[in-house]
PDB file of N, CA and C in Angstrom:
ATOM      1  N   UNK A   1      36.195 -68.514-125.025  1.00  0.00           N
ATOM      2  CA  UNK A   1      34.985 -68.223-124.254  1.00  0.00           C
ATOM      3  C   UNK A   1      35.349 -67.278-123.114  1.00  0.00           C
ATOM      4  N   UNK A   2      34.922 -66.067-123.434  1.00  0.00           N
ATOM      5  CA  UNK A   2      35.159 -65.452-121.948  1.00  0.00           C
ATOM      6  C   UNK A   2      34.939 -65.542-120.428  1.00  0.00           C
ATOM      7  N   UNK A   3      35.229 -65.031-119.511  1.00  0.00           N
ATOM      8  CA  UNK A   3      34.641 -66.028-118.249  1.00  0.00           C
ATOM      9  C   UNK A   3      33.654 -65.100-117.657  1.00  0.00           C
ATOM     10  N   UNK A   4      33.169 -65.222-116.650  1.00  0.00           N
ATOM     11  CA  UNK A   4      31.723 -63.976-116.036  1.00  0.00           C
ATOM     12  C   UNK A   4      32.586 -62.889-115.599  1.00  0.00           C
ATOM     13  N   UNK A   5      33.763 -62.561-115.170  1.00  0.00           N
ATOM     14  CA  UNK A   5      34.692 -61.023-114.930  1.00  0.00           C
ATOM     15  C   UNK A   5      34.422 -60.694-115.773  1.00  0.00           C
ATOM     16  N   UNK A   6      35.193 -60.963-116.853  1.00  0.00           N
ATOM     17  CA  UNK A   6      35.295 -60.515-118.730  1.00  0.00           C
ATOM     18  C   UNK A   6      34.020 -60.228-119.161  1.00  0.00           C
ATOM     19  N   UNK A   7      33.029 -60.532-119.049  1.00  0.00           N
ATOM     20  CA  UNK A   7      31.812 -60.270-119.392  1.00  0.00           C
ATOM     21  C   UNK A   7      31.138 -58.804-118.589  1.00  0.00           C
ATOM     22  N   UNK A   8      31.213 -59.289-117.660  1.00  0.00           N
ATOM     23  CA  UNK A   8      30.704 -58.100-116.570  1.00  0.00           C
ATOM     24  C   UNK A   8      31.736 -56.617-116.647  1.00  0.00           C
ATOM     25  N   UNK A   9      32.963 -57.014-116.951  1.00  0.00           N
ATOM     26  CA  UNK A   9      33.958 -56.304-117.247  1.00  0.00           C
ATOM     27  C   UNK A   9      33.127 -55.414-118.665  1.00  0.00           C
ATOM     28  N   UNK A  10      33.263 -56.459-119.596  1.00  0.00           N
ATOM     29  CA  UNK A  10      32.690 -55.572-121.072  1.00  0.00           C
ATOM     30  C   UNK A  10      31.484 -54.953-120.624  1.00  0.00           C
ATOM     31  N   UNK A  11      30.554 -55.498-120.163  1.00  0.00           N
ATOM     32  CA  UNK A  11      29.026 -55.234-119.383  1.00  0.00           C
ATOM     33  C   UNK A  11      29.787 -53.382-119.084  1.00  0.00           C
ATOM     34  N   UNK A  12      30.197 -53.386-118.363  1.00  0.00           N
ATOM     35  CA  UNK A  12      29.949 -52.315-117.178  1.00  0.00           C
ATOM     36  C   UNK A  12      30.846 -51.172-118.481  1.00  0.00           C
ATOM     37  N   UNK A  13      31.514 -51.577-119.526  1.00  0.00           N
ATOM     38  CA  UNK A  13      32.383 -50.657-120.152  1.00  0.00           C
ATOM     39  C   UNK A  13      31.519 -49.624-121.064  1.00  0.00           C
ATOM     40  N   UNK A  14      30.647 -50.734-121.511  1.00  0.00           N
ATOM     41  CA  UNK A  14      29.601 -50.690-122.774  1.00  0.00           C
ATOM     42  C   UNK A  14      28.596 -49.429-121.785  1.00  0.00           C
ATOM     43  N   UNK A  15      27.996 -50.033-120.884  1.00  0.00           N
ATOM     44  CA  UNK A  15      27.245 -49.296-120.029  1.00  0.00           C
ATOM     45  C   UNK A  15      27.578 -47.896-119.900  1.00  0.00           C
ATOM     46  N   UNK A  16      28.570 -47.522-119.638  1.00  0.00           N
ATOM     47  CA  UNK A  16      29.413 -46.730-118.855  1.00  0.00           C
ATOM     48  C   UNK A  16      29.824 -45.699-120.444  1.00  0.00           C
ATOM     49  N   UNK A  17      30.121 -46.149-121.567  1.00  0.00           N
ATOM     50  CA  UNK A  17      30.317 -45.686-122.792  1.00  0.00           C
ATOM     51  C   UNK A  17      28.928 -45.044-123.342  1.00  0.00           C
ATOM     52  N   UNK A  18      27.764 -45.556-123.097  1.00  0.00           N
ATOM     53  CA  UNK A  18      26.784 -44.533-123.809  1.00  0.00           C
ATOM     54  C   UNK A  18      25.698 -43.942-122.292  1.00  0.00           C
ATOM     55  N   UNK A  19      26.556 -43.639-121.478  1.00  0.00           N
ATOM     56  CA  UNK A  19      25.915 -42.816-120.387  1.00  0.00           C
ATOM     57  C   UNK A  19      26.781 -41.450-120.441  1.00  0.00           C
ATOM     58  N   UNK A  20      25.965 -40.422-120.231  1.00  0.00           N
ATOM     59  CA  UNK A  20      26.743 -39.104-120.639  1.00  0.00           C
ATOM     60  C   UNK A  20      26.852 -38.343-119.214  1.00  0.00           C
ATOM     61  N   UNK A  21      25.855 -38.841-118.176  1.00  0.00           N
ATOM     62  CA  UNK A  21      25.774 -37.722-116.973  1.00  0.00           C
ATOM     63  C   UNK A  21      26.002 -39.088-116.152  1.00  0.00           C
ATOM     64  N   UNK A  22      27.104 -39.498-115.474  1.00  0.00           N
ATOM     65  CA  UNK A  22      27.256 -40.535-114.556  1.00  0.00           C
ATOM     66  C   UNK A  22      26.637 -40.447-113.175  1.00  0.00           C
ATOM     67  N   UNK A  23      26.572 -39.115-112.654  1.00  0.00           N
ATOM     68  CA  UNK A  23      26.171 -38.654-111.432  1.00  0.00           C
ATOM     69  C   UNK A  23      25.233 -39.126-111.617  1.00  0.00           C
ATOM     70  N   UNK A  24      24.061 -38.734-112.567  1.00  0.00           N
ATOM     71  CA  UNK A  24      22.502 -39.151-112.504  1.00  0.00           C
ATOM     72  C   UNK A  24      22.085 -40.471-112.373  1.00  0.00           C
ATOM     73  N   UNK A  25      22.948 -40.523-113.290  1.00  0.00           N
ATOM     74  CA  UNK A  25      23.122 -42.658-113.411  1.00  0.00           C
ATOM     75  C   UNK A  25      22.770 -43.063-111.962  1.00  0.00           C
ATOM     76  N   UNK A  26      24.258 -42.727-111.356  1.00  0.00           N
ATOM     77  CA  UNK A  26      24.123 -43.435-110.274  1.00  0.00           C
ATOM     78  C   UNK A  26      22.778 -42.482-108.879  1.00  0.00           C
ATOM     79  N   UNK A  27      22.723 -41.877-109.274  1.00  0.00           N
ATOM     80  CA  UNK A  27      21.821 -41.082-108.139  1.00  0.00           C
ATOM     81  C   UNK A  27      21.176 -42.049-106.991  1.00  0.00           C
ATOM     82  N   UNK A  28      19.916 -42.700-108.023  1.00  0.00           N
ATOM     83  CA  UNK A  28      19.161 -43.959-107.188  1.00  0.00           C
ATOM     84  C   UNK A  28      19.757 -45.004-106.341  1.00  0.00           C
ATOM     85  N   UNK A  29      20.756 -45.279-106.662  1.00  0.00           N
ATOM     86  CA  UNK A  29      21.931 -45.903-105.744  1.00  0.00           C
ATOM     87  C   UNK A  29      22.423 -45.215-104.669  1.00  0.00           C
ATOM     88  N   UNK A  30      23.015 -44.348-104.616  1.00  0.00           N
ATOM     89  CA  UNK A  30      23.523 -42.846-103.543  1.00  0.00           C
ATOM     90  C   UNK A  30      22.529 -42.644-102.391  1.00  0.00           C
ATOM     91  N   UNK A  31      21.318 -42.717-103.316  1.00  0.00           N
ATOM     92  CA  UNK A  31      20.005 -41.820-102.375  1.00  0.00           C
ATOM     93  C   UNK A  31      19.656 -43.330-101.454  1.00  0.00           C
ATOM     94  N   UNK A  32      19.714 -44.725-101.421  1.00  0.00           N
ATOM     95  CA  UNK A  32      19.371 -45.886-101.277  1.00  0.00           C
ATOM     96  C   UNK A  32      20.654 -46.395-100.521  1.00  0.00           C
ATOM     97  N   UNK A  33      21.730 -45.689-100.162  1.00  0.00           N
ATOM     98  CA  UNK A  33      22.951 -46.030 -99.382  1.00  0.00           C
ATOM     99  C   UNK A  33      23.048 -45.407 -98.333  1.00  0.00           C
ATOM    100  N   UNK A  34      23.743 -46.771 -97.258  1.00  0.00           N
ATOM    101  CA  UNK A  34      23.349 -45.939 -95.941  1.00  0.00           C
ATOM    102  C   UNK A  34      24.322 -44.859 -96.021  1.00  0.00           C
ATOM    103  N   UNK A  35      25.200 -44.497 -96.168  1.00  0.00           N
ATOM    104  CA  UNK A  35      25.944 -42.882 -96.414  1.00  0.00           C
ATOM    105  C   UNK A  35      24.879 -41.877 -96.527  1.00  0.00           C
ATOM    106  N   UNK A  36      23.919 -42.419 -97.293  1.00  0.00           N
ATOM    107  CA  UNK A  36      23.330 -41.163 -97.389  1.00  0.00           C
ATOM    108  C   UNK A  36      21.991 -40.989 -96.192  1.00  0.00           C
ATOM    109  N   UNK A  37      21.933 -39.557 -95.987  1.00  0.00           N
ATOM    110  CA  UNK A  37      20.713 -39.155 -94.361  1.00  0.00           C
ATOM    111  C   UNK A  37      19.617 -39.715 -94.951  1.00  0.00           C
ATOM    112  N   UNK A  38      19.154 -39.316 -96.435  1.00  0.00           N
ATOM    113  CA  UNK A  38      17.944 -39.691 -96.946  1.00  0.00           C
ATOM    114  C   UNK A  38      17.530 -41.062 -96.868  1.00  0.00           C
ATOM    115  N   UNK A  39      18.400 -42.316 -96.323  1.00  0.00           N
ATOM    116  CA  UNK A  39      18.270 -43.328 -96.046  1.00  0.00           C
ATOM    117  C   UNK A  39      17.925 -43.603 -94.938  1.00  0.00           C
ATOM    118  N   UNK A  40      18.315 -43.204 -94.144  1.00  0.00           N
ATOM    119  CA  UNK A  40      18.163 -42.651 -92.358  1.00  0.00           C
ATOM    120  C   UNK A  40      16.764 -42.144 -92.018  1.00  0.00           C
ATOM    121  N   UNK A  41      16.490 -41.109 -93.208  1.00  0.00           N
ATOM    122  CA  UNK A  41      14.978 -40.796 -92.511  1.00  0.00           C
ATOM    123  C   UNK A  41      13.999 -41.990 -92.745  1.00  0.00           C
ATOM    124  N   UNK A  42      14.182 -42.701 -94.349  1.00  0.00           N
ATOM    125  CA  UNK A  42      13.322 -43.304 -94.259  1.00  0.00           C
ATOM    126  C   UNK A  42      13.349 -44.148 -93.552  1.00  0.00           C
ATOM    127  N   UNK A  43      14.076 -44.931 -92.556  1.00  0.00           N
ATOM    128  CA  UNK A  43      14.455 -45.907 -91.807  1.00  0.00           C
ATOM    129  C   UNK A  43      13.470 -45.793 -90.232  1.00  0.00           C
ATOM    130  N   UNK A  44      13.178 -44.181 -90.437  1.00  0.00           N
ATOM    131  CA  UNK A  44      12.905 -43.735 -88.562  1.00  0.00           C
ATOM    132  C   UNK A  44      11.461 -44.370 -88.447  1.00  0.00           C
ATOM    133  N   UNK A  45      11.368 -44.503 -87.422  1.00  0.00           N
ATOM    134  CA  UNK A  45      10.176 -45.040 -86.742  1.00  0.00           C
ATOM    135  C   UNK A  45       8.874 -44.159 -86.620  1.00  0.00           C
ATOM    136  N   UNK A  46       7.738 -44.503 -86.487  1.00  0.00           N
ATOM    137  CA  UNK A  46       6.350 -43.952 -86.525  1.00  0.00           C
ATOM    138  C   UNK A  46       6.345 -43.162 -85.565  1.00  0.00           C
ATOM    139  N   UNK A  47       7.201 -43.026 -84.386  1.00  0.00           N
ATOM    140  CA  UNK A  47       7.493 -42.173 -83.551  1.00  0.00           C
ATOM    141  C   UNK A  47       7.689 -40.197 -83.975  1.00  0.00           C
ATOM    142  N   UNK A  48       8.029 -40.217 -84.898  1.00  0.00           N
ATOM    143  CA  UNK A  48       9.198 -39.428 -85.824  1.00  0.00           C
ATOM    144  C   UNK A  48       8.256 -38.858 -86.705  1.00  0.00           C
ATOM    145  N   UNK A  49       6.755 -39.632 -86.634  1.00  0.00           N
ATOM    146  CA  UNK A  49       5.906 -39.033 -87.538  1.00  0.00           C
ATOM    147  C   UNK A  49       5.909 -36.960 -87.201  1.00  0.00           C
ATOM    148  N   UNK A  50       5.749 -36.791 -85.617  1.00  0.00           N
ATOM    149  CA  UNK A  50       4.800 -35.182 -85.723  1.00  0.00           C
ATOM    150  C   UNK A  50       6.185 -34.844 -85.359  1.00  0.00           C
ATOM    151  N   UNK A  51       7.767 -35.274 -85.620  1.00  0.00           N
ATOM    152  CA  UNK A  51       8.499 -34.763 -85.544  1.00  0.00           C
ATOM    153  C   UNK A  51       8.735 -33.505 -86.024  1.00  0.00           C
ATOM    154  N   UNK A  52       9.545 -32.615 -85.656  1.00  0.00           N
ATOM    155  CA  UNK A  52       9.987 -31.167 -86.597  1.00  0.00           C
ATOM    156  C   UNK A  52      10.823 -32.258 -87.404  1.00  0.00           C
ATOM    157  N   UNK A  53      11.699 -30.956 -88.560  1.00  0.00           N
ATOM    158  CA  UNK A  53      12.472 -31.414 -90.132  1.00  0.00           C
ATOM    159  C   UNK A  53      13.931 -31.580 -89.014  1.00  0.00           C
ATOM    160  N   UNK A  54      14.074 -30.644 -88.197  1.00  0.00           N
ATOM    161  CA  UNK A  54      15.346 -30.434 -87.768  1.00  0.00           C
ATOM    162  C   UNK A  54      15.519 -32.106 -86.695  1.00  0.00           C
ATOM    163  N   UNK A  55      14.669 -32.449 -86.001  1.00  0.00           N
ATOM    164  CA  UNK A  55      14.664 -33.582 -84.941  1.00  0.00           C
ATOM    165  C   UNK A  55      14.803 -34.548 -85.638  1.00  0.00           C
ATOM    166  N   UNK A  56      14.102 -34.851 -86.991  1.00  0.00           N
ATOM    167  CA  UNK A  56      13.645 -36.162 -87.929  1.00  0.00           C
ATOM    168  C   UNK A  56      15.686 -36.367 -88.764  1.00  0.00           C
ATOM    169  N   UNK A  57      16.323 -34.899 -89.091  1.00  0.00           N
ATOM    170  CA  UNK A  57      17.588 -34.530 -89.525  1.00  0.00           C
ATOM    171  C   UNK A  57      18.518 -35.354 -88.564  1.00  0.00           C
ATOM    172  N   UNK A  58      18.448 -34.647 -86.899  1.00  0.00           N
ATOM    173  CA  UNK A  58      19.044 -35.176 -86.202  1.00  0.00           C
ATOM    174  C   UNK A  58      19.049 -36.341 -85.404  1.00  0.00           C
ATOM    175  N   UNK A  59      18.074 -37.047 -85.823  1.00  0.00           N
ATOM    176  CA  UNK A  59      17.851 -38.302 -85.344  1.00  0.00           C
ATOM    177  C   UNK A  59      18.537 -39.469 -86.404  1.00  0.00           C
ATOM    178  N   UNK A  60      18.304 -39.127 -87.768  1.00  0.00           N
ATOM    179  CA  UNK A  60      18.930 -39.869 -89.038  1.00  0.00           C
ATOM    180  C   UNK A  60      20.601 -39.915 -88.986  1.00  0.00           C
ATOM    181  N   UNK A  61      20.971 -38.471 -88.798  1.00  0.00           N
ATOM    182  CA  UNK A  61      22.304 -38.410 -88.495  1.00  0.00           C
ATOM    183  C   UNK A  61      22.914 -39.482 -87.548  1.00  0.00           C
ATOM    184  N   UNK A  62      22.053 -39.328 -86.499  1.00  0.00           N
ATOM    185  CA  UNK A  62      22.445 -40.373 -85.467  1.00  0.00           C
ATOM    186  C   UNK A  62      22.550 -41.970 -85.713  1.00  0.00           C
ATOM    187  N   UNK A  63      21.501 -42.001 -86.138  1.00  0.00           N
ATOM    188  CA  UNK A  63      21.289 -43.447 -86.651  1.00  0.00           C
ATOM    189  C   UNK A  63      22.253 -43.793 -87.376  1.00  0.00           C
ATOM    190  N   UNK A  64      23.000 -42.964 -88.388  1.00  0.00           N
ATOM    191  CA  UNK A  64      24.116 -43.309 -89.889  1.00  0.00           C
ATOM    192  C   UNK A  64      25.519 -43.223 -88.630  1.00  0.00           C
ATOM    193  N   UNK A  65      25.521 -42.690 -87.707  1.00  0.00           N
ATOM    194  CA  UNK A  65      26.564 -42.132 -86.443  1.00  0.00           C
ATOM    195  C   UNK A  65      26.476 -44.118 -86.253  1.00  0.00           C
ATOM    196  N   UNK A  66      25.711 -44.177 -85.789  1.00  0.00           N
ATOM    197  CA  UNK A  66      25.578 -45.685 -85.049  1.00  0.00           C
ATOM    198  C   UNK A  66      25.855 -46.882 -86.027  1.00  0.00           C
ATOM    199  N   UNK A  67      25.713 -46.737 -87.163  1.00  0.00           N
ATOM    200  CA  UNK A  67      25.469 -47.696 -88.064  1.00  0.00           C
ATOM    201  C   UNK A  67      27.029 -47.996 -88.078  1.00  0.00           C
ATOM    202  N   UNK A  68      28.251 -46.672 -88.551  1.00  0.00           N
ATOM    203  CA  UNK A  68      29.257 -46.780 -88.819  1.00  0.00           C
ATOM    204  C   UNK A  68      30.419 -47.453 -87.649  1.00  0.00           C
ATOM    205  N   UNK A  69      29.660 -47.069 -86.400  1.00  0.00           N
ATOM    206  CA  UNK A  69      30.103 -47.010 -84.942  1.00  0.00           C
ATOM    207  C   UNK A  69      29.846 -48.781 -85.072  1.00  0.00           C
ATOM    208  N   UNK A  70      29.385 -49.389 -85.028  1.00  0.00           N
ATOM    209  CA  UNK A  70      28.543 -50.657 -85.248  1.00  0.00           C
ATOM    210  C   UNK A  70      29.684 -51.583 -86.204  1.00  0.00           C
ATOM    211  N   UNK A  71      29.630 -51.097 -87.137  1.00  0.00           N
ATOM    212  CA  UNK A  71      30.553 -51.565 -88.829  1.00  0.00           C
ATOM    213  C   UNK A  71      31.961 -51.527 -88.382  1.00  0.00           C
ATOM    214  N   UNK A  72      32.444 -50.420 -87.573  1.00  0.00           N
ATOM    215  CA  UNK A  72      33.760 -50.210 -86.929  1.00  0.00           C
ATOM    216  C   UNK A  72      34.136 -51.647 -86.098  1.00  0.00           C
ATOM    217  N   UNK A  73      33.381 -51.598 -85.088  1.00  0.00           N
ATOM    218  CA  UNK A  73      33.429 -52.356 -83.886  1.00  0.00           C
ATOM    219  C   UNK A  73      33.347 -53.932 -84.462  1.00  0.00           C
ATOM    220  N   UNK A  74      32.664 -53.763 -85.400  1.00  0.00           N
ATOM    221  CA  UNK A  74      32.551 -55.575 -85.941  1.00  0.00           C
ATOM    222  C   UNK A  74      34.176 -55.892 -86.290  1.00  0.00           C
ATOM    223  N   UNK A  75      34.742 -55.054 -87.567  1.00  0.00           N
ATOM    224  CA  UNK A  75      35.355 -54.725 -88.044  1.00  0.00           C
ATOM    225  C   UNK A  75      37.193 -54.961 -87.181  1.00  0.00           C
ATOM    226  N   UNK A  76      37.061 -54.380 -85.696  1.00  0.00           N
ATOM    227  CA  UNK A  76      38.084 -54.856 -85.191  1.00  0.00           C
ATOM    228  C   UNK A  76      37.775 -55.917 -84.357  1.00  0.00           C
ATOM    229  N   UNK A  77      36.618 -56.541 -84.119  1.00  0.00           N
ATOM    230  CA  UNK A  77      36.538 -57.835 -83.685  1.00  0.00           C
ATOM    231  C   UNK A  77      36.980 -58.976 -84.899  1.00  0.00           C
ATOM    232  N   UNK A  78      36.248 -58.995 -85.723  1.00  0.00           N
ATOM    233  CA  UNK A  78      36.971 -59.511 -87.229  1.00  0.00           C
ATOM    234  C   UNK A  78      38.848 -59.638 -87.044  1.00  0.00           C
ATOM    235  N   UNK A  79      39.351 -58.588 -86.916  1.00  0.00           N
ATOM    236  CA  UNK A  79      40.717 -58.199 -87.397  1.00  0.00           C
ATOM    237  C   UNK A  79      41.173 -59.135 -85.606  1.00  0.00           C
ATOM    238  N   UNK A  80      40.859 -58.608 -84.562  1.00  0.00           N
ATOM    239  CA  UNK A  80      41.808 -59.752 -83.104  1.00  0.00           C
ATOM    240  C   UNK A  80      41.330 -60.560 -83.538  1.00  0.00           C
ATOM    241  N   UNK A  81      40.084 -61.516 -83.501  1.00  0.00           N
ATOM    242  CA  UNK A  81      39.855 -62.830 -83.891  1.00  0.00           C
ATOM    243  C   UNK A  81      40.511 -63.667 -85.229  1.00  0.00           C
ATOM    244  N   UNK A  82      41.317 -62.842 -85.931  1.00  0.00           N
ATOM    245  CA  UNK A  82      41.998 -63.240 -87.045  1.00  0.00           C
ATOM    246  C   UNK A  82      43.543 -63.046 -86.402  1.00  0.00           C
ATOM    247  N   UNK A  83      43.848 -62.446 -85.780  1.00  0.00           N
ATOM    248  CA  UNK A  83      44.917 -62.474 -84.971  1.00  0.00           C
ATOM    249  C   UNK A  83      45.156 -63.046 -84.033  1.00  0.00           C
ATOM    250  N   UNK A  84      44.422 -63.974 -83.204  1.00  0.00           N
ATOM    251  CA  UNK A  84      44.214 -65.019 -82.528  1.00  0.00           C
ATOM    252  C   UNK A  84      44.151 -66.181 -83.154  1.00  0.00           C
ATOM    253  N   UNK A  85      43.755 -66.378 -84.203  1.00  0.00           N
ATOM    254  CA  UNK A  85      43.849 -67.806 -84.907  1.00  0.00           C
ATOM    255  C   UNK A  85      44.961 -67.997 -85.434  1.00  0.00           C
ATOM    256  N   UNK A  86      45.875 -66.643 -85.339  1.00  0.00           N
ATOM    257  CA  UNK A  86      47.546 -67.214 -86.325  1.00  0.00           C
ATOM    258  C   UNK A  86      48.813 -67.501 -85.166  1.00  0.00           C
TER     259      UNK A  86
END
């Protein structure tokens, strides 16, 4: 009996074997990750509505700026607080 890796394992092989353009595949994923700006705009506030393209650009940027800045900072609180418990 295989176990749920092994499965998901074959899952993703099979998948992955009759897809010919992977980029496309994954596109909807990419465009839906915070990496990407296009995630950022949709995120901005009603504020942002009579924005220009360039302000609505640089405001998203910022936001993905903060997000990572944010993820960082958790990230070495995580890592001393694990270094304090040993």
């Amino acid at each position: 009996m295989p176990t749920p890796q092994q499965r998901g394992s074959l899952g993703g092989h099979i998948r992955w074997s009759r897809t010919v353009n992977r980029s496309a595949a994954t596109r909807p994923a990419r465009e839906k990750s915070p990496a990407s700006v296009a995630y950022w705009l949709d995120k901005l506030g009603p504020e942002f509505n009579e924005a220009t393209d360039a302000q609505r650009h640089a405001a998203a940027e910022s936001a993905k700026k903060a997000y990572y800045a944010r993820l960082s900072l958790r990230g070495v609180q995580a890592r001393r607080g694990k270094a304090g418990a040993a």
